[in-house]
N, C-alpha and C. Protein backbone atom coordinates (compact mmCIF):
# COMPACT_ATOMS: atom_id res chain seq x y z
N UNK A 1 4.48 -1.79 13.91
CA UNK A 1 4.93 -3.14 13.64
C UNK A 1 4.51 -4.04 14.80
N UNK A 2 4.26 -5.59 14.56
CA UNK A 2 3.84 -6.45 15.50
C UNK A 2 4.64 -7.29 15.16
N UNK A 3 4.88 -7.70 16.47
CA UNK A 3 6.29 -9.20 16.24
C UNK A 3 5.30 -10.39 16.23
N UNK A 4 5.13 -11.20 15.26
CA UNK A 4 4.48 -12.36 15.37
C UNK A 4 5.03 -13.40 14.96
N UNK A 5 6.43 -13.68 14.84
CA UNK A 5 7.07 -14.95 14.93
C UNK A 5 8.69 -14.70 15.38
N UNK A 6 9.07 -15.64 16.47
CA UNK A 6 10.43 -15.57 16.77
C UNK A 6 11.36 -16.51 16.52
N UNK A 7 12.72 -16.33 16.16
CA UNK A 7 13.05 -17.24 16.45
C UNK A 7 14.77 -16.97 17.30
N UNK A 8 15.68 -16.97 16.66
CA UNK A 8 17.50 -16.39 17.50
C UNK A 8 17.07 -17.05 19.02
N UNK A 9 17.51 -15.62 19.09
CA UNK A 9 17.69 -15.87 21.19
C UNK A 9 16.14 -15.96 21.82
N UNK A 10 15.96 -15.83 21.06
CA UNK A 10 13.92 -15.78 21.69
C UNK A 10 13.12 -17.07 21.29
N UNK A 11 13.61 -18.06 20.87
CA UNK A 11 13.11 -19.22 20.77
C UNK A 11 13.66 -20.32 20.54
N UNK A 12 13.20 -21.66 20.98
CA UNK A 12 14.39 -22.52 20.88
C UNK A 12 13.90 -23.18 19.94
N UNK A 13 14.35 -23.02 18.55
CA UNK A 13 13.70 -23.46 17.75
C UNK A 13 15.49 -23.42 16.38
N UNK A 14 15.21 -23.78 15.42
CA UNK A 14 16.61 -23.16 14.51
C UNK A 14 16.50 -22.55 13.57
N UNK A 15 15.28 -21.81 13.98
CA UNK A 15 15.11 -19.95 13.09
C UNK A 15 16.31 -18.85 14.40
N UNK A 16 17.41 -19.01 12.67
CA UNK A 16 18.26 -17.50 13.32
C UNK A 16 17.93 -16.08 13.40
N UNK A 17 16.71 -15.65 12.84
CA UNK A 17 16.11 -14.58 12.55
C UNK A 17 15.87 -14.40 14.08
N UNK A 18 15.67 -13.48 14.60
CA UNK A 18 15.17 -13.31 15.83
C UNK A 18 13.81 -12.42 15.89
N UNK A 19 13.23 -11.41 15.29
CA UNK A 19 11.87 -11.27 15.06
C UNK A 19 11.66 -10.90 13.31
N UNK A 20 10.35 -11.71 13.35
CA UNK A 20 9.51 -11.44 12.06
C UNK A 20 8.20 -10.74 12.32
N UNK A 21 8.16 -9.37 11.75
CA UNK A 21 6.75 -9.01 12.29
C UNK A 21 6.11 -8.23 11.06
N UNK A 22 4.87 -7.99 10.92
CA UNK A 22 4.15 -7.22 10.02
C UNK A 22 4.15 -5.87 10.29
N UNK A 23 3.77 -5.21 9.17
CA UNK A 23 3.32 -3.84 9.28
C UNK A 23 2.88 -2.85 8.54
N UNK A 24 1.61 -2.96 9.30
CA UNK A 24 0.24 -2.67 8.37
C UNK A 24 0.04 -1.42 7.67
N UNK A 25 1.07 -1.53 7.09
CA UNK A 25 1.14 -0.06 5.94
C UNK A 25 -0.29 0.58 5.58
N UNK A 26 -1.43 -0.19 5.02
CA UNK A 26 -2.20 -0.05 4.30
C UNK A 26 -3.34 0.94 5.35
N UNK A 27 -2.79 0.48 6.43
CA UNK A 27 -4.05 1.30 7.56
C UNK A 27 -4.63 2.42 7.54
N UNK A 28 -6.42 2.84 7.41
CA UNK A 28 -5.88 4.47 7.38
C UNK A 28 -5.94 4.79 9.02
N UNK A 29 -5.37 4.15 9.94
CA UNK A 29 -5.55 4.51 11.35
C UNK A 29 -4.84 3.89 12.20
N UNK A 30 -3.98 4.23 13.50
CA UNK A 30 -3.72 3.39 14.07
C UNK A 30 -4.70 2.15 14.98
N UNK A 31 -5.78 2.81 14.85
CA UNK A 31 -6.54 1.50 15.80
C UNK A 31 -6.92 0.70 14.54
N UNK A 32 -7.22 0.50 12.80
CA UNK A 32 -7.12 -0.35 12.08
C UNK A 32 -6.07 -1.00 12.23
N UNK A 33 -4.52 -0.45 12.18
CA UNK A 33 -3.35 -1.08 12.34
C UNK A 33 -3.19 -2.02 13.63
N UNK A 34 -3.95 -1.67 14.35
CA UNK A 34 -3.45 -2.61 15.68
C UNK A 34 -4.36 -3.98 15.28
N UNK A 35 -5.59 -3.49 14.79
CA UNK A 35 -6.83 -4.77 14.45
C UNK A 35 -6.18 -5.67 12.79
N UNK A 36 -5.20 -4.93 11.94
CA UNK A 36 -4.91 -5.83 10.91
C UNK A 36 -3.66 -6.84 11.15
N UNK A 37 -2.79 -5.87 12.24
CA UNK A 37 -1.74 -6.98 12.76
C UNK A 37 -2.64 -7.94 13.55
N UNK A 38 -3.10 -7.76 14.40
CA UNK A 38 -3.59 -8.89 15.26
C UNK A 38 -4.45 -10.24 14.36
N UNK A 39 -5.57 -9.79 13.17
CA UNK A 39 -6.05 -10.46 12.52
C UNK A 39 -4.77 -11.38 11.51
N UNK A 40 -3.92 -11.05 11.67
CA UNK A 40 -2.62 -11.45 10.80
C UNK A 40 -2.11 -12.77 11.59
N UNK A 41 -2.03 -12.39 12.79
CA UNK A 41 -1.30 -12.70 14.22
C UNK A 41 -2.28 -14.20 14.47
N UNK A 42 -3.66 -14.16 14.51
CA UNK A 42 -4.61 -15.02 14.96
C UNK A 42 -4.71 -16.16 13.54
N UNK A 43 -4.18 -15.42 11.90
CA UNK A 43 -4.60 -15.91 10.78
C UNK A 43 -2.85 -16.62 10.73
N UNK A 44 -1.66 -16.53 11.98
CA UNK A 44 -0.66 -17.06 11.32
C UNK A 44 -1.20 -18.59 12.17
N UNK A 45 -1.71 -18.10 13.69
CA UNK A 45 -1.91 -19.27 14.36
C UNK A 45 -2.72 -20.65 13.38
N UNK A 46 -3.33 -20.39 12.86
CA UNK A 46 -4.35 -21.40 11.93
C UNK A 46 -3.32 -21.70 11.26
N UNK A 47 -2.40 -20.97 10.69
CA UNK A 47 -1.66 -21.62 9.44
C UNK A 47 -0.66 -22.22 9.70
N UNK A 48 -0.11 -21.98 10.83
CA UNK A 48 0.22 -23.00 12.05
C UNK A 48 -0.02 -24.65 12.17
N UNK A 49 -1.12 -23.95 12.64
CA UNK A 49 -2.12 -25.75 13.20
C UNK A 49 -2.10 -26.72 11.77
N UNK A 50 -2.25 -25.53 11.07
CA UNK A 50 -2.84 -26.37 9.49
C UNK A 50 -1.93 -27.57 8.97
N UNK A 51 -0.41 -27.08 9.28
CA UNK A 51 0.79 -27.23 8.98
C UNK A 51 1.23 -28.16 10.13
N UNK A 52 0.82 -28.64 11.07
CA UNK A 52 1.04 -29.57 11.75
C UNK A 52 2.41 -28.74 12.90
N UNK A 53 2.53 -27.45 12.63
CA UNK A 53 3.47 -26.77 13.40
C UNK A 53 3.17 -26.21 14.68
N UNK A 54 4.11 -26.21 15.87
CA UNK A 54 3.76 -25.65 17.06
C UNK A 54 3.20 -23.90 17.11
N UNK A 55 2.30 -24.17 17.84
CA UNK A 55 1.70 -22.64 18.29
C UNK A 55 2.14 -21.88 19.49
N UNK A 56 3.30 -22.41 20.02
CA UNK A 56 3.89 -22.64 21.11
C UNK A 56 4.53 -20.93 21.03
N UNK A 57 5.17 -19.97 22.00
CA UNK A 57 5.61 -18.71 22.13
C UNK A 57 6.65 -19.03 22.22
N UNK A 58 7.45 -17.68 21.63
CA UNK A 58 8.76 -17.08 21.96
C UNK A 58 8.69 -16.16 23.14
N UNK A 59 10.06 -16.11 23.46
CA UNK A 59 10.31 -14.92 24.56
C UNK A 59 9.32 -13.69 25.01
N UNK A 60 9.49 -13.06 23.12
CA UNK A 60 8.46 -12.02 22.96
C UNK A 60 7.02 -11.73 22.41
N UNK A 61 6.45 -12.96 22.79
CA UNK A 61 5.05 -12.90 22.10
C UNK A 61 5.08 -13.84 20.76
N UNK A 62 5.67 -13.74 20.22
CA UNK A 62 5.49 -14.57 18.42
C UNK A 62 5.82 -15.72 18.60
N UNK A 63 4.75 -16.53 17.32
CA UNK A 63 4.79 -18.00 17.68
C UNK A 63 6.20 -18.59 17.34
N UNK A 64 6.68 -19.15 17.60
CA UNK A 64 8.22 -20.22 17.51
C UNK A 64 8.22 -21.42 16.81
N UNK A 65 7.60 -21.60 15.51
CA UNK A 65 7.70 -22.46 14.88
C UNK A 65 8.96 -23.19 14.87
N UNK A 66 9.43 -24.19 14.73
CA UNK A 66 10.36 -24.98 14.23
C UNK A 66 10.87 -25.39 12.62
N UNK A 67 11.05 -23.88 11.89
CA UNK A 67 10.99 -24.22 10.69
C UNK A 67 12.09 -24.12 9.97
N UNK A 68 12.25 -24.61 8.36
CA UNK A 68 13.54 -24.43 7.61
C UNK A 68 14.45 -23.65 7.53
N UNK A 69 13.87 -22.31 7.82
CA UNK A 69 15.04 -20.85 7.88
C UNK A 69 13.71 -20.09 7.62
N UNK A 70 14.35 -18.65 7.53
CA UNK A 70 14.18 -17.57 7.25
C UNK A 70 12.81 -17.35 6.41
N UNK A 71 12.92 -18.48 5.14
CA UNK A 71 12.16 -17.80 4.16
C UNK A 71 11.42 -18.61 4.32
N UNK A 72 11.16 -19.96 4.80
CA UNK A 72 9.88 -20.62 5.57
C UNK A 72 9.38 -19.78 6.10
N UNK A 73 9.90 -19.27 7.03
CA UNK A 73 8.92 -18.18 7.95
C UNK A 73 8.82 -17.44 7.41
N UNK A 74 9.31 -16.82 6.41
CA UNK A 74 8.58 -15.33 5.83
C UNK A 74 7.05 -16.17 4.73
N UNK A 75 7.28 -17.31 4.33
CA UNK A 75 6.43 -17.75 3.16
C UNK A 75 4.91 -17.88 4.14
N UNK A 76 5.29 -18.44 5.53
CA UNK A 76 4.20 -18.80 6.43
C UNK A 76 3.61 -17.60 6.66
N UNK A 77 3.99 -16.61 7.30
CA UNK A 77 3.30 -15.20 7.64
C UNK A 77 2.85 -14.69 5.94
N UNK A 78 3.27 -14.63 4.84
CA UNK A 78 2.85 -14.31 3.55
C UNK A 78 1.52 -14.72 3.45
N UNK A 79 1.29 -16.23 3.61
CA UNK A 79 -0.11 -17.34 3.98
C UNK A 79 -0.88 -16.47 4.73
N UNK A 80 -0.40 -16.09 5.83
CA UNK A 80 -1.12 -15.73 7.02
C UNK A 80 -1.75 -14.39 6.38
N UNK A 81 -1.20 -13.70 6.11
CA UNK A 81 -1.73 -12.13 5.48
C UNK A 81 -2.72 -12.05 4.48
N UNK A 82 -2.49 -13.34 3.52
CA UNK A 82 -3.49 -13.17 2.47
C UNK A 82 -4.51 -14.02 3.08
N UNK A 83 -4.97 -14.91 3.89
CA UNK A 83 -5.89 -15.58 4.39
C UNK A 83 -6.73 -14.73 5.16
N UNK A 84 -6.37 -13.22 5.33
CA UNK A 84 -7.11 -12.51 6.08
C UNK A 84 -7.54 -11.65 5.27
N UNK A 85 -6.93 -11.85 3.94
CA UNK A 85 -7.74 -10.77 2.97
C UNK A 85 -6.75 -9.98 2.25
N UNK A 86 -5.83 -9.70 3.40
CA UNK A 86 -4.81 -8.53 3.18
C UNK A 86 -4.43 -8.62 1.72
N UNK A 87 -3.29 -7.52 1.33
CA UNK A 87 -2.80 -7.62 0.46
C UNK A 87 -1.00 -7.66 0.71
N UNK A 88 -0.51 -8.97 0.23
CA UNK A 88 1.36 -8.34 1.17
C UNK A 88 1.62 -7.13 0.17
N UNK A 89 2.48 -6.24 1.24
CA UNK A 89 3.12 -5.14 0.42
C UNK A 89 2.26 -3.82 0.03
N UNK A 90 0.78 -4.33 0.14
CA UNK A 90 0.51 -2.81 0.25
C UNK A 90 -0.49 -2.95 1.13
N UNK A 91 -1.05 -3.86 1.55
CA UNK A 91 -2.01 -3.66 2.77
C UNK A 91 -0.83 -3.96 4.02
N UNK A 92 -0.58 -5.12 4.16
CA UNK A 92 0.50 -5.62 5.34
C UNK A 92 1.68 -5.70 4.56
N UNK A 93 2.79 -5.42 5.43
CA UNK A 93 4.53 -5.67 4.82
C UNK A 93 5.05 -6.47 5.88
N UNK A 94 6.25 -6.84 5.35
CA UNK A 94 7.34 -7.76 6.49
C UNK A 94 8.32 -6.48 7.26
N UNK A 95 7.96 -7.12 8.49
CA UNK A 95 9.46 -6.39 8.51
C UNK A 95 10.45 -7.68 9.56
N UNK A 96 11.94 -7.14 9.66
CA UNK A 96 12.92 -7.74 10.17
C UNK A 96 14.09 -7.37 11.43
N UNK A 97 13.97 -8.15 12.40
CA UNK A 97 14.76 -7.67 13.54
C UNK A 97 16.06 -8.79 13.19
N UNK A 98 16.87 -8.35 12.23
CA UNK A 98 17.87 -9.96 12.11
C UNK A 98 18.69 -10.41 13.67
N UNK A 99 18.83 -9.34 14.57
CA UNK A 99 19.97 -9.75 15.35
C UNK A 99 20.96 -10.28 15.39
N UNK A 100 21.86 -10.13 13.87
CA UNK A 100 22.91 -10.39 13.46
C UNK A 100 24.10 -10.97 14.58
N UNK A 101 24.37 -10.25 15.62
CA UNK A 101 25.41 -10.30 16.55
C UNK A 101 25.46 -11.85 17.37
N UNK A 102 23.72 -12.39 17.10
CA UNK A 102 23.69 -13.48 18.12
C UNK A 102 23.91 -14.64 17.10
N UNK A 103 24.10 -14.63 16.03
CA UNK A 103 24.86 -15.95 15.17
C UNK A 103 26.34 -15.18 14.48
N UNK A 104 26.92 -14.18 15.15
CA UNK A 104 28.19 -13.83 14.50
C UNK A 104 29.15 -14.76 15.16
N UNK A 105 30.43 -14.79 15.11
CA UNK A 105 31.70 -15.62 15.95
C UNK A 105 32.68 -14.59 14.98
N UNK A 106 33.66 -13.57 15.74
CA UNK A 106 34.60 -12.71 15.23
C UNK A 106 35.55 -14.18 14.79
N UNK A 107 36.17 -13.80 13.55
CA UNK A 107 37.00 -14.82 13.10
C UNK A 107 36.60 -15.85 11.93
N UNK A 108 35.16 -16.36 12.12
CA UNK A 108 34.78 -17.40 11.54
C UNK A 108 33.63 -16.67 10.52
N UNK A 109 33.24 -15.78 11.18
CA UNK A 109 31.94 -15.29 10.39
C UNK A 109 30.49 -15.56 10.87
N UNK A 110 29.39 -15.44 10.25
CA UNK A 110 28.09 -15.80 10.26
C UNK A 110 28.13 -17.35 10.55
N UNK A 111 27.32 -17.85 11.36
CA UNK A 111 26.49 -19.24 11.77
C UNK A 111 25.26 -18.92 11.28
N UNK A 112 24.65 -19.25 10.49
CA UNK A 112 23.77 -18.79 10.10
C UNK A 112 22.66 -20.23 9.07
N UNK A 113 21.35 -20.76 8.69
CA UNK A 113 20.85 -21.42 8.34
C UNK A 113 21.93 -22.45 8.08
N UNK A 114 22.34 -22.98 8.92
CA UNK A 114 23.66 -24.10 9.52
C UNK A 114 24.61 -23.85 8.23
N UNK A 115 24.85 -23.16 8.25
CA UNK A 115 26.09 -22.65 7.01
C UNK A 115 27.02 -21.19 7.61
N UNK A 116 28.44 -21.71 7.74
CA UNK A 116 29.05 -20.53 7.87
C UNK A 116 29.29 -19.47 6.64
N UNK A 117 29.05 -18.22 7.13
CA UNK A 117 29.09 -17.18 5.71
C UNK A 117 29.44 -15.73 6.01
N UNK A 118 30.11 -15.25 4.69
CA UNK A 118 31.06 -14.14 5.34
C UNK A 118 29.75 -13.14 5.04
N UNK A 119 30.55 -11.61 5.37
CA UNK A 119 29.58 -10.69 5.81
C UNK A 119 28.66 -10.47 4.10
N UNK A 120 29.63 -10.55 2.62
CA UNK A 120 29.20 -10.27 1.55
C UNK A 120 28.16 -11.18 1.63
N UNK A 121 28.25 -12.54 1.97
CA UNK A 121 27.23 -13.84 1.41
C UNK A 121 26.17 -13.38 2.55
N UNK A 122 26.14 -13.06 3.82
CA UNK A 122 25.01 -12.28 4.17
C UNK A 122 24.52 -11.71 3.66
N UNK A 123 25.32 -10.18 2.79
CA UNK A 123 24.42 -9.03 2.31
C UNK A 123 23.68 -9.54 0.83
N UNK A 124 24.53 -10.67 0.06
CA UNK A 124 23.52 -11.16 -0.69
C UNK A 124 22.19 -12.08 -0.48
N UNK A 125 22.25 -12.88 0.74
CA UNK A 125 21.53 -13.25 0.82
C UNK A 125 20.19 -12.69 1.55
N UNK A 126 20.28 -10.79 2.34
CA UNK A 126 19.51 -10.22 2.54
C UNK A 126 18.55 -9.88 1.35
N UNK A 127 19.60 -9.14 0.14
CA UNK A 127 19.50 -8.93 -1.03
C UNK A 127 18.58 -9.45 -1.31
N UNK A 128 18.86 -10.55 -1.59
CA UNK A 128 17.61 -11.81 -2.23
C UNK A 128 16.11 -11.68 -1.54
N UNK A 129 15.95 -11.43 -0.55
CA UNK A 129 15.01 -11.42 0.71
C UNK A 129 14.34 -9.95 0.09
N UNK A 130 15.02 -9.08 0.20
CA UNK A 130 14.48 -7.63 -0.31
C UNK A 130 13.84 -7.77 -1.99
N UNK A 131 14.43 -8.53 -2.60
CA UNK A 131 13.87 -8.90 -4.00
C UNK A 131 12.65 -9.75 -3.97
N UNK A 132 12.81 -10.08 -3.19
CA UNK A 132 11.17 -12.05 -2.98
C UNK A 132 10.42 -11.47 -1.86
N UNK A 133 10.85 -10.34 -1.35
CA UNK A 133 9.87 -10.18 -0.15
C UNK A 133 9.02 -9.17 0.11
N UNK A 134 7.59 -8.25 0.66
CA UNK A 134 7.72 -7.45 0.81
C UNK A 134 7.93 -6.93 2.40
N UNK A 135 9.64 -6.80 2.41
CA UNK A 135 9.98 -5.79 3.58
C UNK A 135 10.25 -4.31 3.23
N UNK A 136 9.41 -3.93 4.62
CA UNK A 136 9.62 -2.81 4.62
C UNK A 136 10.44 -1.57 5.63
N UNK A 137 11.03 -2.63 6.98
CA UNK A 137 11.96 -2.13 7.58
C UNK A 137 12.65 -3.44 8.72
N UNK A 138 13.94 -2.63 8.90
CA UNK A 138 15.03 -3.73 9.71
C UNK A 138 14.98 -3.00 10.91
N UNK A 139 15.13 -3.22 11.89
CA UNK A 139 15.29 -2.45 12.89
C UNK A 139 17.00 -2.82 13.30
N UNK A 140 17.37 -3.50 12.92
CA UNK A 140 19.23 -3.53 12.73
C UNK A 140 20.06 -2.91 12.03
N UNK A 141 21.02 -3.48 11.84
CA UNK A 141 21.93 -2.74 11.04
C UNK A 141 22.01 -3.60 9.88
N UNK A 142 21.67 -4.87 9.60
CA UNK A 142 21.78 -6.06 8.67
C UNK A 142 21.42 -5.55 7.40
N UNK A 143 20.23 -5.32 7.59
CA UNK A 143 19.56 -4.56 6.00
C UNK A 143 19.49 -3.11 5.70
N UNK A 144 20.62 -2.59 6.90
CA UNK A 144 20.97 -1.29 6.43
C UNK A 144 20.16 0.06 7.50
N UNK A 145 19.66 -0.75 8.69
CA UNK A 145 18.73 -0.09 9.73
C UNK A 145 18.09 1.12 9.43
N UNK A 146 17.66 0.79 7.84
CA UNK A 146 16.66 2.45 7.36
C UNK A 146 15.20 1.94 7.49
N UNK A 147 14.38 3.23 7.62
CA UNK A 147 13.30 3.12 7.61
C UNK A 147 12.35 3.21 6.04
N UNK A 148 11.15 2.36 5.76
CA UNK A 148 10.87 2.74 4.40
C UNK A 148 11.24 1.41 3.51
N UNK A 149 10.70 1.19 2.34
CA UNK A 149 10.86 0.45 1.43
C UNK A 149 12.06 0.28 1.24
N UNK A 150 12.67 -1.15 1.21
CA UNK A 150 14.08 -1.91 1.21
C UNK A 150 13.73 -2.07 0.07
N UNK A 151 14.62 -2.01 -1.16
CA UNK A 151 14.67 -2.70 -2.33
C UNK A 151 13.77 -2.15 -3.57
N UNK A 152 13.51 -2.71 -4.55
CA UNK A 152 12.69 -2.70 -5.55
C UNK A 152 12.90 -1.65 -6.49
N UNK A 153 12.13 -1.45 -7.82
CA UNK A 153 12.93 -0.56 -8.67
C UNK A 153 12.78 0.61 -8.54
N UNK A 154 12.20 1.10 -7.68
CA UNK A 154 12.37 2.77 -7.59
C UNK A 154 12.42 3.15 -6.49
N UNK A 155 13.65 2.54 -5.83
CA UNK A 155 13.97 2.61 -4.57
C UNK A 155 15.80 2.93 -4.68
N UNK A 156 16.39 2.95 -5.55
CA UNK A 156 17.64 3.20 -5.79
C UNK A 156 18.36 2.27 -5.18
N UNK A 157 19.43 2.79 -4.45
CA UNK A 157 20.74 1.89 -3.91
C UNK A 157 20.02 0.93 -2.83
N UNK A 158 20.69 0.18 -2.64
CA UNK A 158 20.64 -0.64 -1.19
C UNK A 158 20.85 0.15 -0.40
């Protein structure tokens, strides 16, 4: 996996997601995989510029757009993948670092795409993300911190 967009504690921007990165399922190699993330990585920067959006870094390497939420940034890197050829979902996938803990407040719930929301309206609105998206791992606990295809019909339970 390659982190190529930040946003939470790693960018000052008001993406609560804290990393969005690819991962180049489709590879038959790791040195293809390092060359299809990066071509991903260089193809989000253009789609970037294109968009009149900053190319500017996060903490950890990924660009820090200033965008609507979540699924802006997942729609932008989607752009980015197929402009390089890829295919989402079976050449390149999404994956997700939510860092849940850094928009929690015990008591109140989720702060989250400027809407407070309890833990269910999170897990549906991951839900939704696993249905419209192709992710393929969380490295949290948000979407269930498994490895492997999140979602879809022959994937069973959540």
């Amino acid at each position: 996996m390659l982190n190529i967009l930040n946003g939470g504690a790693h960018a000052d921007t008001g993406v609560d997601v804290q990393e969005f990165m690819v991962a180049p399922i489709g590879a038959p190699s790791f040195k293809e995989a390092l060359r299809w993330g990066a071509e991903v990585y260089h193809s989000l920067k253009s789609v970037l510029k294109k968009q009149g959006l900053a190319t500017g870094l996060g903490d950890e390497g990924g660009f820090a757009p200033d965008v609507a939420g979540t699924k802006a940034a997942l729609d932008l890197i989607l752009t980015a993948i197929e402009a390089t050829g890829f295919t989402p979902g079976s050449d390149v996938a999404l994956a997700l670092d939510v860092a849940a803990t850094e928009f929690f407040t015990d008591g109140t719930g989720y702060r989250f795409e400027k809407e407070t929301r309890t833990a269910e309206q999170m897990s549906e609105f991951y839900a939704g993300l696993i249905d419209s998206y192709p992710l393929v791992v969380d490295r949290g606990p948000a979407l269930g911190g498994r490895l492997g295809r999140l979602g879809g019909a022959d994937d069973g339970d959540r």
